[in-house]
Protein backbone atom coordinates (compact mmCIF):
# COMPACT_ATOMS: atom_id res chain seq x y z
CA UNK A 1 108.46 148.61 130.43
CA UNK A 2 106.39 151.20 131.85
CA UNK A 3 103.67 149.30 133.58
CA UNK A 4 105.47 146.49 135.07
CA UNK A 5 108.31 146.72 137.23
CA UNK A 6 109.09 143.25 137.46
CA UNK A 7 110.57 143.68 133.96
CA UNK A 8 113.14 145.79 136.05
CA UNK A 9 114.33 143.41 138.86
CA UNK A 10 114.67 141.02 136.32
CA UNK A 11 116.83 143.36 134.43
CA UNK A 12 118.73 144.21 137.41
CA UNK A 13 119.24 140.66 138.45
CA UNK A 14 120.92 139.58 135.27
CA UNK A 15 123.35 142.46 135.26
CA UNK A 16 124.48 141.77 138.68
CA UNK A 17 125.60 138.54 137.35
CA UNK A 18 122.77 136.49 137.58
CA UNK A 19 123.05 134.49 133.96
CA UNK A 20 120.60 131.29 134.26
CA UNK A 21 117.12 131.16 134.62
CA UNK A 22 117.46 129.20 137.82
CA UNK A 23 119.23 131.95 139.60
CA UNK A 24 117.26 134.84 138.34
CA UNK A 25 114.45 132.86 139.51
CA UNK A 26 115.93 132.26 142.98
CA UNK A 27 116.36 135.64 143.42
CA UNK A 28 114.03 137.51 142.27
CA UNK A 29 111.22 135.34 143.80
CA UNK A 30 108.84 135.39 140.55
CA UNK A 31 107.33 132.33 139.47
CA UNK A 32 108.97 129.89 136.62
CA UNK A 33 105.63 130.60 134.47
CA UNK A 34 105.42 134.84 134.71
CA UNK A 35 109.82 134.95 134.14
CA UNK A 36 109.68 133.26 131.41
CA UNK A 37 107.21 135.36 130.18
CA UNK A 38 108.62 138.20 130.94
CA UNK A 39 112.23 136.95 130.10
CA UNK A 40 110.59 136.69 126.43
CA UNK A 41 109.27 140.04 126.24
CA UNK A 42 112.70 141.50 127.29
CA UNK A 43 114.38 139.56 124.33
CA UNK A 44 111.96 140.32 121.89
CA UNK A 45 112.26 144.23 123.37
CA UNK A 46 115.99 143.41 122.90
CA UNK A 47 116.90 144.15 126.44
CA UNK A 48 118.54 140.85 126.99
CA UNK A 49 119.69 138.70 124.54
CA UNK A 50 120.31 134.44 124.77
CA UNK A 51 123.53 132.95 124.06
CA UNK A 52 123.77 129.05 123.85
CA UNK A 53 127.41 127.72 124.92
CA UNK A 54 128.96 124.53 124.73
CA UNK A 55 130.25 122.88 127.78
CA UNK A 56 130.97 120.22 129.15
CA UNK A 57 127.76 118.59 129.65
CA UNK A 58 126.11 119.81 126.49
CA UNK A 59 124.76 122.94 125.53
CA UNK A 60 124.58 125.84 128.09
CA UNK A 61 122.15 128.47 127.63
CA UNK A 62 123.10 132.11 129.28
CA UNK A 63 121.39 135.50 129.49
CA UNK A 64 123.04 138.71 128.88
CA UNK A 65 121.86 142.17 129.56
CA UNK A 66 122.21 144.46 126.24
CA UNK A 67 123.68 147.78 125.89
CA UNK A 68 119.55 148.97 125.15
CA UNK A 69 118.58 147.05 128.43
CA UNK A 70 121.53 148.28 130.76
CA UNK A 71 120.31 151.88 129.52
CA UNK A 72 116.30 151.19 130.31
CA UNK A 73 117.64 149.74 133.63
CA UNK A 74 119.44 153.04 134.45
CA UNK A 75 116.66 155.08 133.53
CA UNK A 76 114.35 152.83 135.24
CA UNK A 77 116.28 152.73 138.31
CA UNK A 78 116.39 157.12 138.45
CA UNK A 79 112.90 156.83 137.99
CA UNK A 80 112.41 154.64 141.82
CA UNK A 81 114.66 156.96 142.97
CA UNK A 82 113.36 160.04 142.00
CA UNK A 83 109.83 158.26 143.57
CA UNK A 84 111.16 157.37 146.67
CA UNK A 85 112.85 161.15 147.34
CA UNK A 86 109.11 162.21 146.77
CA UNK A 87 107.56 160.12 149.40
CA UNK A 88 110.50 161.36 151.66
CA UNK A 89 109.88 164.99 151.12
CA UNK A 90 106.25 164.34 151.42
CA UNK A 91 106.77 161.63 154.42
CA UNK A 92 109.12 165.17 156.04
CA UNK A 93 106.17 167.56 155.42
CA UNK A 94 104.05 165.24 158.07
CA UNK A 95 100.83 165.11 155.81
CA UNK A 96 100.06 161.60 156.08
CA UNK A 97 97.26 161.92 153.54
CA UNK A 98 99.33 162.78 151.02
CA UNK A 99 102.04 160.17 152.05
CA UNK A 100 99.59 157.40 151.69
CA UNK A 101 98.05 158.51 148.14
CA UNK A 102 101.38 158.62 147.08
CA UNK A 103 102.40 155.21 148.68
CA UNK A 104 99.12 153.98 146.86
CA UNK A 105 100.25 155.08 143.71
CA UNK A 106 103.64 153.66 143.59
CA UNK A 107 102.74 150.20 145.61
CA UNK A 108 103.89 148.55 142.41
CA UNK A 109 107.31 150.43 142.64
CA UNK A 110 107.71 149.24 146.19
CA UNK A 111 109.44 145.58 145.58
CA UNK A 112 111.30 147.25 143.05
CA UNK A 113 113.01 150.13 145.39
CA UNK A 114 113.70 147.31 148.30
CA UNK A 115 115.53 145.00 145.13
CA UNK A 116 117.89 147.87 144.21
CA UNK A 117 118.20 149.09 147.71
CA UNK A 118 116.75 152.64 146.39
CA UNK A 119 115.27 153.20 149.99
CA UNK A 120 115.67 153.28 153.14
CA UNK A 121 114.45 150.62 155.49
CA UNK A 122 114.44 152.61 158.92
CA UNK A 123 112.10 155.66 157.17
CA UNK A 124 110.01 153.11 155.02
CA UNK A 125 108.94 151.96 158.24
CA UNK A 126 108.75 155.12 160.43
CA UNK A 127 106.07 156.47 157.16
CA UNK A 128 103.91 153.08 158.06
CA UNK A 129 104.09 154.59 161.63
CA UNK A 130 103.40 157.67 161.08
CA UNK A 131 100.29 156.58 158.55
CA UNK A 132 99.41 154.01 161.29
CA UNK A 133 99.54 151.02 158.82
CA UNK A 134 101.26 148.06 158.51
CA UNK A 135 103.65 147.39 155.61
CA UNK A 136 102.00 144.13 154.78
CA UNK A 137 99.44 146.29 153.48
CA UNK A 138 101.40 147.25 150.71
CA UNK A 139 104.18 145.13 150.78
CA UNK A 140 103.83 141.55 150.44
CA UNK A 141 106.01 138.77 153.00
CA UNK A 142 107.71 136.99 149.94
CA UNK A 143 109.18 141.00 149.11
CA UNK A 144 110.21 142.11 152.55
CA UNK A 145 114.14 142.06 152.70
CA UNK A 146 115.44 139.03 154.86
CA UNK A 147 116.41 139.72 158.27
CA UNK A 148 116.95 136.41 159.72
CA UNK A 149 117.45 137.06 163.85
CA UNK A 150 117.23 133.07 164.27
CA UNK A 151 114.90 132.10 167.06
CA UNK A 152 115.86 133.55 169.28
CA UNK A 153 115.44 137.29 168.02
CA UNK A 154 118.23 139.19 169.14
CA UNK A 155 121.45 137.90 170.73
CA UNK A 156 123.48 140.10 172.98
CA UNK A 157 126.79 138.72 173.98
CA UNK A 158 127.39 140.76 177.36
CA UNK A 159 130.89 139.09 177.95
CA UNK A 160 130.05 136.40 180.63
């Protein structure tokens, strides 16, 4: 798991809860074609394993998070965090250089500290500033966090 971190949102998702493909998918926002893929590799890595129910309707297929994958997922997820206090203490220091190569180097990691909530959105954005950069630059739309303001943007009630 140490070059893709998708491995690890799909990790996290299924331990939240998450149990069937379609709701992993939905969540995680990674194509039907590359989960499955990945889903795979995690079995055959033994991270997750697949347990076929009987239900009503049939058979019911659900995916569970093993004991070795809940451990990889913890270590995983002190590894983004230990990353993300890095770019703080760097973003602190003011040397923007060194704030972007570092950004550059863990703009895989990026989707993966927003999923777990590992960092936080206010500085994220205030180190784009600072760098004079947009985030879309290293963050794509599809991995931004949701913050739907309707269209109106903001709505202040004043008490009329």
């Amino acid at each position: 798991m140490e070059s893709e971190p998708k491995d690890v949102i799909i990790l996290g998702s299924i331990r939240r809860g998450k149990k069937k493909f379609s709701n992993i998918q939905n969540e995680t926002k990674i194509s039907p074609e590359e989960l499955n893929s990945i889903l795979e590799e995690l079995e055959n890595r033994k991270f997750i394993r697949v347990e076929e129910l009987k239900g009503w309707f049939g058979k019911k297929i659900e995916l569970k998070i093993t004991e070795d994958g809940s451990n990889e997922l913890d270590r995983k997820i002190i590894e983004i965090q230990d990353k993300w206090k890095e770019m703080q203490l760097i973003y602190e220091s003011g040397d923007k250089q060194k704030l972007q190569q570092k950004m550059e180097e863990n703009k895989s990691f990026l989707p993966t500290m927003m999923f777990f909530g590992v960092m936080d959105m206010m500085m994220f954005s205030m180190m784009f500033s600072m760098m004079g950069i947009g985030m879309s630059d290293y963050v794509s739309q599809e991995n931004m966090p949701d913050e739907d303001m309707g269209d109106e943007g903001y709505d202040f009630d004043i008490g009329f």
